[in-house]
C-alpha atoms as a PDB file:
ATOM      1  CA  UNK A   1      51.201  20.168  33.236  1.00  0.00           C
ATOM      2  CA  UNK A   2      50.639  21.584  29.971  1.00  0.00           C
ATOM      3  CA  UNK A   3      47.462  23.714  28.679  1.00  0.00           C
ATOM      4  CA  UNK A   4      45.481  23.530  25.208  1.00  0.00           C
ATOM      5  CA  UNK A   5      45.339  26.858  25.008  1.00  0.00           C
ATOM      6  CA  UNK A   6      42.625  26.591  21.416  1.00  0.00           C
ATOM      7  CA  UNK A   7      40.637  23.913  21.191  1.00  0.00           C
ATOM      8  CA  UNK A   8      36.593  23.261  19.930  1.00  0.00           C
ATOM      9  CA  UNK A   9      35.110  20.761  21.999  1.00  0.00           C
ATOM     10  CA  UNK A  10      32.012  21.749  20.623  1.00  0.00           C
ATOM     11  CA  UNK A  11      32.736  20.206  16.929  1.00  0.00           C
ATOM     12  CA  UNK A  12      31.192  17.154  16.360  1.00  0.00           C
ATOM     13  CA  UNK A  13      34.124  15.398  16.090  1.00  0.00           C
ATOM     14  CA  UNK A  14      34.921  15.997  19.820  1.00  0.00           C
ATOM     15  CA  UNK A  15      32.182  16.195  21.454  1.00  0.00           C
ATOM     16  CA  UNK A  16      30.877  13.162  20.803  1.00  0.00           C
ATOM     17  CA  UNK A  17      33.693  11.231  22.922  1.00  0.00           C
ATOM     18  CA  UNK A  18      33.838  14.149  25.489  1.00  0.00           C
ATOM     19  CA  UNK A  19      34.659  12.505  28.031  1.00  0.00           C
ATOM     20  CA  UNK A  20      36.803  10.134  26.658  1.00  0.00           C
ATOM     21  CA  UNK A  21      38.853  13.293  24.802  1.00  0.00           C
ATOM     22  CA  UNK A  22      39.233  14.931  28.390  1.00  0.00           C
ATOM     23  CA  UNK A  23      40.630  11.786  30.380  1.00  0.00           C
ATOM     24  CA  UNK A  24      43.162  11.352  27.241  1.00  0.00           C
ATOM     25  CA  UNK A  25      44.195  14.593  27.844  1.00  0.00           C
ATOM     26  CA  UNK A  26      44.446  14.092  31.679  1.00  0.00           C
ATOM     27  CA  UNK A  27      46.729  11.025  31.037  1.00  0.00           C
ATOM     28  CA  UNK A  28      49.094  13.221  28.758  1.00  0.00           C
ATOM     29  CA  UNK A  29      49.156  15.632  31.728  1.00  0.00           C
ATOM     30  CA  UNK A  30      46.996  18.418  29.781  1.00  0.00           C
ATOM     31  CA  UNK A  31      45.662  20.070  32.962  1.00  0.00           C
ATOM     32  CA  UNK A  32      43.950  22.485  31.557  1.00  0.00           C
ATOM     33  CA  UNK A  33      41.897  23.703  28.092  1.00  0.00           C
ATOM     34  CA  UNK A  34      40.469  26.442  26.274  1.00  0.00           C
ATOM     35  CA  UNK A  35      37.604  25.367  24.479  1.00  0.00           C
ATOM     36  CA  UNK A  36      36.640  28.521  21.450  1.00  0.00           C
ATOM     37  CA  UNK A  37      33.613  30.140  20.633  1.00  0.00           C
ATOM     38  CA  UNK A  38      33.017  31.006  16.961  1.00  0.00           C
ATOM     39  CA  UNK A  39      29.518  31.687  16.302  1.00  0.00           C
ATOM     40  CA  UNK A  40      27.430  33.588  19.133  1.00  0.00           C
ATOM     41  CA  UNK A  41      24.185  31.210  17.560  1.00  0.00           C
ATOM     42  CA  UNK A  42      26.225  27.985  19.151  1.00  0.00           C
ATOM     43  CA  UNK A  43      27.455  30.051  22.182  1.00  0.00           C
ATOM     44  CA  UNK A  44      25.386  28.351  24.674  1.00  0.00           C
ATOM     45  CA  UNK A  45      26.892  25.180  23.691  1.00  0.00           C
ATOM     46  CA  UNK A  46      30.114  25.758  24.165  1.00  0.00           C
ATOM     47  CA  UNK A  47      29.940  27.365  27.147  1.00  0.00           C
ATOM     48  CA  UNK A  48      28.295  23.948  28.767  1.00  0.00           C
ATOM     49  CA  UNK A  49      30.785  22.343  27.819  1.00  0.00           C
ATOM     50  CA  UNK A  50      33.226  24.361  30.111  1.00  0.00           C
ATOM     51  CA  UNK A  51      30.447  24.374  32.874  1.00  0.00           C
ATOM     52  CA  UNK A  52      31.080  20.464  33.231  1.00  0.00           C
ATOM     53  CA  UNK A  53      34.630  20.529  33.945  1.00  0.00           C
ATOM     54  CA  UNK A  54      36.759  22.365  36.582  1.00  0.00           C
ATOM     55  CA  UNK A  55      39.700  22.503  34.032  1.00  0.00           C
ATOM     56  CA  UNK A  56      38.060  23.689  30.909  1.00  0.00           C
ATOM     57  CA  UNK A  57      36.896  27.746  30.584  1.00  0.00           C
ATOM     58  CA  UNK A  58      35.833  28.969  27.103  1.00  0.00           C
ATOM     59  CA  UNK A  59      35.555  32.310  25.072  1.00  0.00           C
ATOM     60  CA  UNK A  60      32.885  34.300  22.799  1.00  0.00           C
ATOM     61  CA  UNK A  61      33.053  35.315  19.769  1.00  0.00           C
ATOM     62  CA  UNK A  62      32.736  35.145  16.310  1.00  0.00           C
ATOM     63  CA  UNK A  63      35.204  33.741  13.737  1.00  0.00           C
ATOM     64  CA  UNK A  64      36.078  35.792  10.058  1.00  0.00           C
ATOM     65  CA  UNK A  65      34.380  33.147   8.297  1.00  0.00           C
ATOM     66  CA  UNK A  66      30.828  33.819  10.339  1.00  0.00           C
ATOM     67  CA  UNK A  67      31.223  37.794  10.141  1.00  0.00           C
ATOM     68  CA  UNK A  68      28.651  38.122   7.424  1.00  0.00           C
ATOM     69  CA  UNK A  69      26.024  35.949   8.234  1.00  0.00           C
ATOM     70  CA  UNK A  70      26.379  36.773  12.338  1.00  0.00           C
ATOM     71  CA  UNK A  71      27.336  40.201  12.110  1.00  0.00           C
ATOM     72  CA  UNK A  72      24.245  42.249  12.397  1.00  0.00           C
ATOM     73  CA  UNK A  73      24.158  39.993  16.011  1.00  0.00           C
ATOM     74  CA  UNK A  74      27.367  40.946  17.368  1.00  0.00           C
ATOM     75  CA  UNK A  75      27.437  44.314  19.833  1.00  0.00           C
ATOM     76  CA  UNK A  76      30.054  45.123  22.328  1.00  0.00           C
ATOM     77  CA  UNK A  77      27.756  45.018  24.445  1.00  0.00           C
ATOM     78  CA  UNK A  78      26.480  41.282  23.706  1.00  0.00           C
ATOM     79  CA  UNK A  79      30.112  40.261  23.823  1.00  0.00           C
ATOM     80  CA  UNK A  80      30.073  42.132  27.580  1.00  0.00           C
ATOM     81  CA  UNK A  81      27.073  40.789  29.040  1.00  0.00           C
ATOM     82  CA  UNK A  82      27.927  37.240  27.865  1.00  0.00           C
ATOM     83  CA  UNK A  83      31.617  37.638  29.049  1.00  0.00           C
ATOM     84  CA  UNK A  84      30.352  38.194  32.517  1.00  0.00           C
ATOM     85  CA  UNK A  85      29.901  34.497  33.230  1.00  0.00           C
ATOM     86  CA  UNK A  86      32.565  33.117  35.178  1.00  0.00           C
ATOM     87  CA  UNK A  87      33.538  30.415  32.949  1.00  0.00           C
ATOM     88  CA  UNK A  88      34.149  32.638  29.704  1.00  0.00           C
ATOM     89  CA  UNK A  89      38.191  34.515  29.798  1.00  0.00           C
ATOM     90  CA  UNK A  90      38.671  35.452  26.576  1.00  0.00           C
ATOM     91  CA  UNK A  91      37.304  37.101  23.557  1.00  0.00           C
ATOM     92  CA  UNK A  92      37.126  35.865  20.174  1.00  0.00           C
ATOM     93  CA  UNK A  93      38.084  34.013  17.868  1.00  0.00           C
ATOM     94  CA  UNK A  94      37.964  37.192  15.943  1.00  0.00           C
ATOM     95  CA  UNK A  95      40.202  38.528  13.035  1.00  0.00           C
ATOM     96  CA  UNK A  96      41.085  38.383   9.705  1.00  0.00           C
ATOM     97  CA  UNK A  97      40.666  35.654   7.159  1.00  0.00           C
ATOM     98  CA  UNK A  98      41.821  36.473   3.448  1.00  0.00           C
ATOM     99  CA  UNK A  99      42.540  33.098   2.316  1.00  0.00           C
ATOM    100  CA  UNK A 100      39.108  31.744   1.858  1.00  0.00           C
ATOM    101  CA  UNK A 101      36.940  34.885   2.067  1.00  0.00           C
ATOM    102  CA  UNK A 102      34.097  33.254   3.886  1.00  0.00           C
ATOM    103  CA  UNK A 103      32.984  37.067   4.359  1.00  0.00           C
ATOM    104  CA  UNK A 104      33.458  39.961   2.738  1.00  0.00           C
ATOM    105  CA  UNK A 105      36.467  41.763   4.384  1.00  0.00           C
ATOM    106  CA  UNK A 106      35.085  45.437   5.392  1.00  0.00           C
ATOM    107  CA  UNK A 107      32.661  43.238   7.371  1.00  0.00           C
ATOM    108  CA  UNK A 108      35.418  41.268   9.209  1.00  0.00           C
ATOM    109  CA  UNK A 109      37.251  44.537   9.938  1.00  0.00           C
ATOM    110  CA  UNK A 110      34.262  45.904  11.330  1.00  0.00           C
ATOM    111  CA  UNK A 111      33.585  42.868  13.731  1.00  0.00           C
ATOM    112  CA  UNK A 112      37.639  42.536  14.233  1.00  0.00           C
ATOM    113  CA  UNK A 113      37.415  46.045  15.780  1.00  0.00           C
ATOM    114  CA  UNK A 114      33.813  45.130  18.049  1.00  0.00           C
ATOM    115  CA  UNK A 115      35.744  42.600  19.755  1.00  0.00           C
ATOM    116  CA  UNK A 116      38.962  44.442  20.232  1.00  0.00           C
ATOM    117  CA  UNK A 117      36.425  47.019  21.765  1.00  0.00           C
ATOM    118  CA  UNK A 118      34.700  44.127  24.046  1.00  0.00           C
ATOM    119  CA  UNK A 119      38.556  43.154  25.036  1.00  0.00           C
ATOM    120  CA  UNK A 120      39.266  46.528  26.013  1.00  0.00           C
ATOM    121  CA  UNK A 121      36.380  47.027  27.995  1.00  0.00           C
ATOM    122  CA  UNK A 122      36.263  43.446  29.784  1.00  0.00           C
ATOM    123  CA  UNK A 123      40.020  43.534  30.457  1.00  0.00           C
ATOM    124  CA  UNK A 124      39.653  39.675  29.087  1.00  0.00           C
ATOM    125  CA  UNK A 125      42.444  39.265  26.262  1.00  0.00           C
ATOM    126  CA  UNK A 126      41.215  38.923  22.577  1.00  0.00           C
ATOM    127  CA  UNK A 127      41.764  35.997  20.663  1.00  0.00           C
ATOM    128  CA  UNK A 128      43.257  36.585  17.002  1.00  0.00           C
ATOM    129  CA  UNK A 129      42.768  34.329  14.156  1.00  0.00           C
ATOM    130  CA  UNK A 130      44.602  35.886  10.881  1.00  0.00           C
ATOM    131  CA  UNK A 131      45.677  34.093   7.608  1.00  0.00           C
ATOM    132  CA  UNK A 132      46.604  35.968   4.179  1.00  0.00           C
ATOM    133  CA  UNK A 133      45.896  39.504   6.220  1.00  0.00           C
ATOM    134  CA  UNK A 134      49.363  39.941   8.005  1.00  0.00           C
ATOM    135  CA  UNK A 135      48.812  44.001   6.852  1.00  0.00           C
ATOM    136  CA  UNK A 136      45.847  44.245   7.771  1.00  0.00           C
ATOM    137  CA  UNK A 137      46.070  42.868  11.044  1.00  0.00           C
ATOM    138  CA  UNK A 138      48.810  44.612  12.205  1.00  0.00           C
ATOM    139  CA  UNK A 139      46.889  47.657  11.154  1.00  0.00           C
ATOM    140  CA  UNK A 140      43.824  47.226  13.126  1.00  0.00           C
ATOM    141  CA  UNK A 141      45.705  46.076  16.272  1.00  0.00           C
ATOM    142  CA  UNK A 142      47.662  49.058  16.222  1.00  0.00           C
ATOM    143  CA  UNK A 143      45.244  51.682  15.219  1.00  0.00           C
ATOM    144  CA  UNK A 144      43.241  49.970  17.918  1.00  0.00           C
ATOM    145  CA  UNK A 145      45.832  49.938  20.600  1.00  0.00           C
ATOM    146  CA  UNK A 146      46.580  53.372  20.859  1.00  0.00           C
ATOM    147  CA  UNK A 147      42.736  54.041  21.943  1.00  0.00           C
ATOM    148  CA  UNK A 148      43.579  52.525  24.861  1.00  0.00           C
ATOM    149  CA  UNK A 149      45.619  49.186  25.701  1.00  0.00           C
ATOM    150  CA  UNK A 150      44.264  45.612  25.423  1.00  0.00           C
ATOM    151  CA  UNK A 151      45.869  42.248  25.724  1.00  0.00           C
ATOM    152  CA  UNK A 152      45.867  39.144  23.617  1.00  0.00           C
ATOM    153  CA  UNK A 153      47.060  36.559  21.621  1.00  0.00           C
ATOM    154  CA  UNK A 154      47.502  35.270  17.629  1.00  0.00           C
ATOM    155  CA  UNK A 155      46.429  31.996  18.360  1.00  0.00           C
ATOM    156  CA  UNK A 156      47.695  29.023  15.107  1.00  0.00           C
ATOM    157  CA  UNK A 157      50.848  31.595  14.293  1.00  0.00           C
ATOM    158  CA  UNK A 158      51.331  30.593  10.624  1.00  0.00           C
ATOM    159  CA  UNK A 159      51.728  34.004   9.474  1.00  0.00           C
ATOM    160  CA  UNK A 160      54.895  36.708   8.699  1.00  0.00           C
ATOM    161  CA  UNK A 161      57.354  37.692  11.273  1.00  0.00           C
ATOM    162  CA  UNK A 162      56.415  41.238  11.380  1.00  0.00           C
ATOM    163  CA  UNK A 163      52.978  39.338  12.853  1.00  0.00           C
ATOM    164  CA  UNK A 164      54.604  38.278  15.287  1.00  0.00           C
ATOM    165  CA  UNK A 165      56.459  41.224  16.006  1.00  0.00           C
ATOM    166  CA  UNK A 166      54.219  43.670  15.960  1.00  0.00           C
ATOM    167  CA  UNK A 167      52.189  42.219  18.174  1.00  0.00           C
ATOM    168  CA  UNK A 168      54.441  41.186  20.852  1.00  0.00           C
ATOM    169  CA  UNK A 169      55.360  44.907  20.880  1.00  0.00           C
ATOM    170  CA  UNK A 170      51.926  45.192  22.207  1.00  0.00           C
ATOM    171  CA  UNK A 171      52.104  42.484  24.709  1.00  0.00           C
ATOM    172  CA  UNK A 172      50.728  39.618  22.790  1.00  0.00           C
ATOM    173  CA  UNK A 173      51.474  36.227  23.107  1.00  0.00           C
ATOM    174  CA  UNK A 174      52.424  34.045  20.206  1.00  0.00           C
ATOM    175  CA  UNK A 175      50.097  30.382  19.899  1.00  0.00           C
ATOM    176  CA  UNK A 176      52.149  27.740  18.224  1.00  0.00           C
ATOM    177  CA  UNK A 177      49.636  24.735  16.596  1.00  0.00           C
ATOM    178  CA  UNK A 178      50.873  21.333  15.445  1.00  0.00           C
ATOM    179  CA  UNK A 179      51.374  23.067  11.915  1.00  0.00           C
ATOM    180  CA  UNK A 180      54.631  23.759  13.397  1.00  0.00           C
ATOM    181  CA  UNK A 181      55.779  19.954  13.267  1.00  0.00           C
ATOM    182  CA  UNK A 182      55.083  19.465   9.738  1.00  0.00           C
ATOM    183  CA  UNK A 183      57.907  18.528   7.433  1.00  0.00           C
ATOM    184  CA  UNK A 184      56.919  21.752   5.107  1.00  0.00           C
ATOM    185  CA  UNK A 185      56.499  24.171   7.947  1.00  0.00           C
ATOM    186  CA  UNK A 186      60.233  25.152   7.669  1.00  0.00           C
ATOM    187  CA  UNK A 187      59.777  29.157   7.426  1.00  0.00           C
ATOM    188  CA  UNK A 188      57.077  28.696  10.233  1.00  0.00           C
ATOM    189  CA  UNK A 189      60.040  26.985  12.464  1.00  0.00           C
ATOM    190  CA  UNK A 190      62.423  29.572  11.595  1.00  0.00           C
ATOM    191  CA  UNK A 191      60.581  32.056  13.157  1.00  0.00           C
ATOM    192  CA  UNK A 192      59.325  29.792  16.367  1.00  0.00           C
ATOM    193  CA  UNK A 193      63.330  30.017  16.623  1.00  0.00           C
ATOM    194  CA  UNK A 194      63.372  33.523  17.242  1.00  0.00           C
ATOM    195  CA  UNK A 195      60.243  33.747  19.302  1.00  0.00           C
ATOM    196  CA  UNK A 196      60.812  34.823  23.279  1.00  0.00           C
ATOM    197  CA  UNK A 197      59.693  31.777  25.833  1.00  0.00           C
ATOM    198  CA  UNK A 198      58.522  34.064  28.071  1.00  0.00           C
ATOM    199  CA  UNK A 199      55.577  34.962  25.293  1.00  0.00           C
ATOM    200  CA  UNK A 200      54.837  31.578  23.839  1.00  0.00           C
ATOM    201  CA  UNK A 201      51.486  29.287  24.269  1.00  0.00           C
ATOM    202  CA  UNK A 202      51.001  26.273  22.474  1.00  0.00           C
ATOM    203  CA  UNK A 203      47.559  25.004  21.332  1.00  0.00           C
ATOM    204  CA  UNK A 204      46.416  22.258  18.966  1.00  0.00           C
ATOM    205  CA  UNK A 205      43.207  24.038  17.696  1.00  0.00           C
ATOM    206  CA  UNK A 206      41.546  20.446  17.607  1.00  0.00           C
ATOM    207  CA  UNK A 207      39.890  18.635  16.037  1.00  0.00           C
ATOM    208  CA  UNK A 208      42.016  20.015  12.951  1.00  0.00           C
ATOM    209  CA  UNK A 209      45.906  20.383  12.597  1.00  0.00           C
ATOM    210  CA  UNK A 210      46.866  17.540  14.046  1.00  0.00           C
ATOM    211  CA  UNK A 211      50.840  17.216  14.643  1.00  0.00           C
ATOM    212  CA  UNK A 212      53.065  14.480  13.873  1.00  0.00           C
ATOM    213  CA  UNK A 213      52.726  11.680  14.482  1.00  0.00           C
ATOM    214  CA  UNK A 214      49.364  11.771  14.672  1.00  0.00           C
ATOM    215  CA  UNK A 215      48.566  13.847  11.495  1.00  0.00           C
ATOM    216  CA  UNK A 216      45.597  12.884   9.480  1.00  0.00           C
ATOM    217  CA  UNK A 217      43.975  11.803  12.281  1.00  0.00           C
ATOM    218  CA  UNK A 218      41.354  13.955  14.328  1.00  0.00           C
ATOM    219  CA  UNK A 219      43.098  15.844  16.802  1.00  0.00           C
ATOM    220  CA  UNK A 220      42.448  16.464  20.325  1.00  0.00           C
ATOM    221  CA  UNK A 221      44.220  18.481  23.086  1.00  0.00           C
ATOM    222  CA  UNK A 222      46.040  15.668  24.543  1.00  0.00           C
ATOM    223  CA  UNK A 223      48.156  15.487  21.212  1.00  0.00           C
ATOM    224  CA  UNK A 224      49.514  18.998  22.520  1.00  0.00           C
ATOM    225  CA  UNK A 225      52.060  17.529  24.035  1.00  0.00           C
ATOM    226  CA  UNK A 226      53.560  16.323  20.288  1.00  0.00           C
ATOM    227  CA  UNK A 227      53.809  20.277  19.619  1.00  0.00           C
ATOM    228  CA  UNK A 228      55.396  21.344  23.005  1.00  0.00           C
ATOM    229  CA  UNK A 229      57.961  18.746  22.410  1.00  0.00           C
ATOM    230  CA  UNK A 230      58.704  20.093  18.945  1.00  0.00           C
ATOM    231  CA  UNK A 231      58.470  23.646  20.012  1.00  0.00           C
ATOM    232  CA  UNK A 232      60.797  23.011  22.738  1.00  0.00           C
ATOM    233  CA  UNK A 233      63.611  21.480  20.225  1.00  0.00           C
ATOM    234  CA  UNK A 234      63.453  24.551  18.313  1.00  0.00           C
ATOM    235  CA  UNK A 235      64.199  26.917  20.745  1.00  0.00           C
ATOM    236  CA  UNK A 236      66.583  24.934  22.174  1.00  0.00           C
ATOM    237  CA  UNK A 237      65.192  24.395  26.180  1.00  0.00           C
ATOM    238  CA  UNK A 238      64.120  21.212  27.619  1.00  0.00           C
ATOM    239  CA  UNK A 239      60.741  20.159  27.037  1.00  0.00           C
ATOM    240  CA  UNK A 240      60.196  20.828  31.397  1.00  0.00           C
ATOM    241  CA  UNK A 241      61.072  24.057  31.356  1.00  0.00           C
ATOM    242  CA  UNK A 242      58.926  24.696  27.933  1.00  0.00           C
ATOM    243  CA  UNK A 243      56.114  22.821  29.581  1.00  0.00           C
ATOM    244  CA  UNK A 244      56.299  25.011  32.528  1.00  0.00           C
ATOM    245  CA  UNK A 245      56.278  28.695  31.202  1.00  0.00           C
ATOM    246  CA  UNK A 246      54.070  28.242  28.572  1.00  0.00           C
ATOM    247  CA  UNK A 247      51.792  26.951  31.425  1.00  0.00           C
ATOM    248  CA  UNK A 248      52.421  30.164  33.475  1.00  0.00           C
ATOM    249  CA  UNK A 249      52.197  32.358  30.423  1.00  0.00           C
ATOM    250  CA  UNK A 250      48.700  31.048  29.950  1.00  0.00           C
ATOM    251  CA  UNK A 251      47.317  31.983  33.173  1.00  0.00           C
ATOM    252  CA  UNK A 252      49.247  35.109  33.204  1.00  0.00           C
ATOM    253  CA  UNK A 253      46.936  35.712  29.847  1.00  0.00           C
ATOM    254  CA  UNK A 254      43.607  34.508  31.129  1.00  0.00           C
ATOM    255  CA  UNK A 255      44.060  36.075  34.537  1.00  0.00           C
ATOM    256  CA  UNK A 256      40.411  35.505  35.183  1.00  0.00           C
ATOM    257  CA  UNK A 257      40.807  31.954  35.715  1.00  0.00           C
ATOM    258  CA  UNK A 258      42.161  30.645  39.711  1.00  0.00           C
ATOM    259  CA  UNK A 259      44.691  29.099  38.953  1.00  0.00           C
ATOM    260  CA  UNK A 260      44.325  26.724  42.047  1.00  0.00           C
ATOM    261  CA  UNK A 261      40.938  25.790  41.214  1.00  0.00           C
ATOM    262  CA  UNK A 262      42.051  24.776  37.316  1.00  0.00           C
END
């Protein structure tokens, strides 16, 4: 099976057909999904979703864009005590967003760092959204990581390489979205060339981003499989064996989840 490893079943768009979005997916073999929390004020929503389905867990957090107006909400120790629940395996989305500026950028470093912290702490592996702030990101996960270790990923990789390195030198994981299919993407699929199996997740971050062929249309995890496919061309293994470790790599990730019970 394959895993959506960043989806938002809680955006209109999706959950209004929820259960018709989850049997698609379970007819393109998409065992499993990831559904994102981005604003603590619409945490309780998402996390129902995931409480109605066996093979869907979810995270908390806050995205870059909601930094400002959420900020003054968001405490380690909020992100701990809501982390707790059995459902939730990951922290974030969280990072660094310099391309639209949402919120003012001291105040996304500062909640950047209050969910590294909550990662840390939790042991559950932070979720990293970064565009326009490759610097900056590698910064903060660095200066971060050497007060003691945490795990993660940079889910929608669109970003430079030395994103991608430097946080694989950390043990991240690299999330590839259906960007990577586009036509334009070409510097993006150069570096999905040079990126290790044994670190890769892929993800459609629904309902946007859809890949070919379904682009333009509202996207949905079972369209995943479009983006393993092309993923798997570009690093040159069959789409099984792609399928397979990506799979493994996610629940190596979110260890909390049993894997026999997803």
């Amino acid at each position: 099976m394959l895993v959506d490893s960043h989806c938002h079943l809680n955006f209109e768009q999706l959950s209004s057909q929820l259960d018709d979005v989850v049997r698609r997916a379970t007819l393109a073999d998409v065992g499993h999904m990831l559904t994102i929390g981005t604003k603590l004020r619409e945490f309780d929503t998402v996390l129902k979703i995931a409480e109605q389905y066996d093979n869907i867990h979810c995270s908390v957090g806050i995205h870059p864009h909601e930094a400002e107006e959420e900020g003054p909400d968001v405490t380690v120790e909020k992100l701990l005590e809501l982390a707790k629940h059995p459902k939730v395996v990951g922290i974030g989305e969280t990072g660094l967003d310099y391309f639209y500026e949402h919120s003012p950028r001291d105040i996304q470093k500062q909640s950047f760092r209050i969910h590294i912290e909550a990662a840390r702490k939790s042991g559950l592996p932070l979720i990293v959204h970064t565009r326009n702030a490759d610097e900056d990101t590698i910064q903060i996960l660095q200066e971060e990581y050497v007060k003691g270790p945490f795990t993660g990923v940079i889910h929608c990789f669109s970003s430079g390489w030395d994103v991608a390195e430097k946080s694989m030198e950390i043990g991240f994981y690299i999330s590839i979205s259906g960007i990577v299919t586009f036509k334009a993407a070409t510097e993006l699929q150069d570096h999905v060339r040079k990126l290790p199996i044994e670190r890769l997740l892929v993800e459609t971050d629904s309902p946007y981003l859809a890949p070919v062929p379904n682009r333009g249309k509202t996207n949905e995890p079972s369209f995943v499989r479009h983006t393993a496919q092309k993923v798997a061309e570009l690093i040159e293994v069959s789409e099984d064996r792609l399928e397979a470790t990506t799979t493994d790599n996610f629940f190596k990730l979110f260890s909390k989840i049993e894997r026999n019970a997803a």
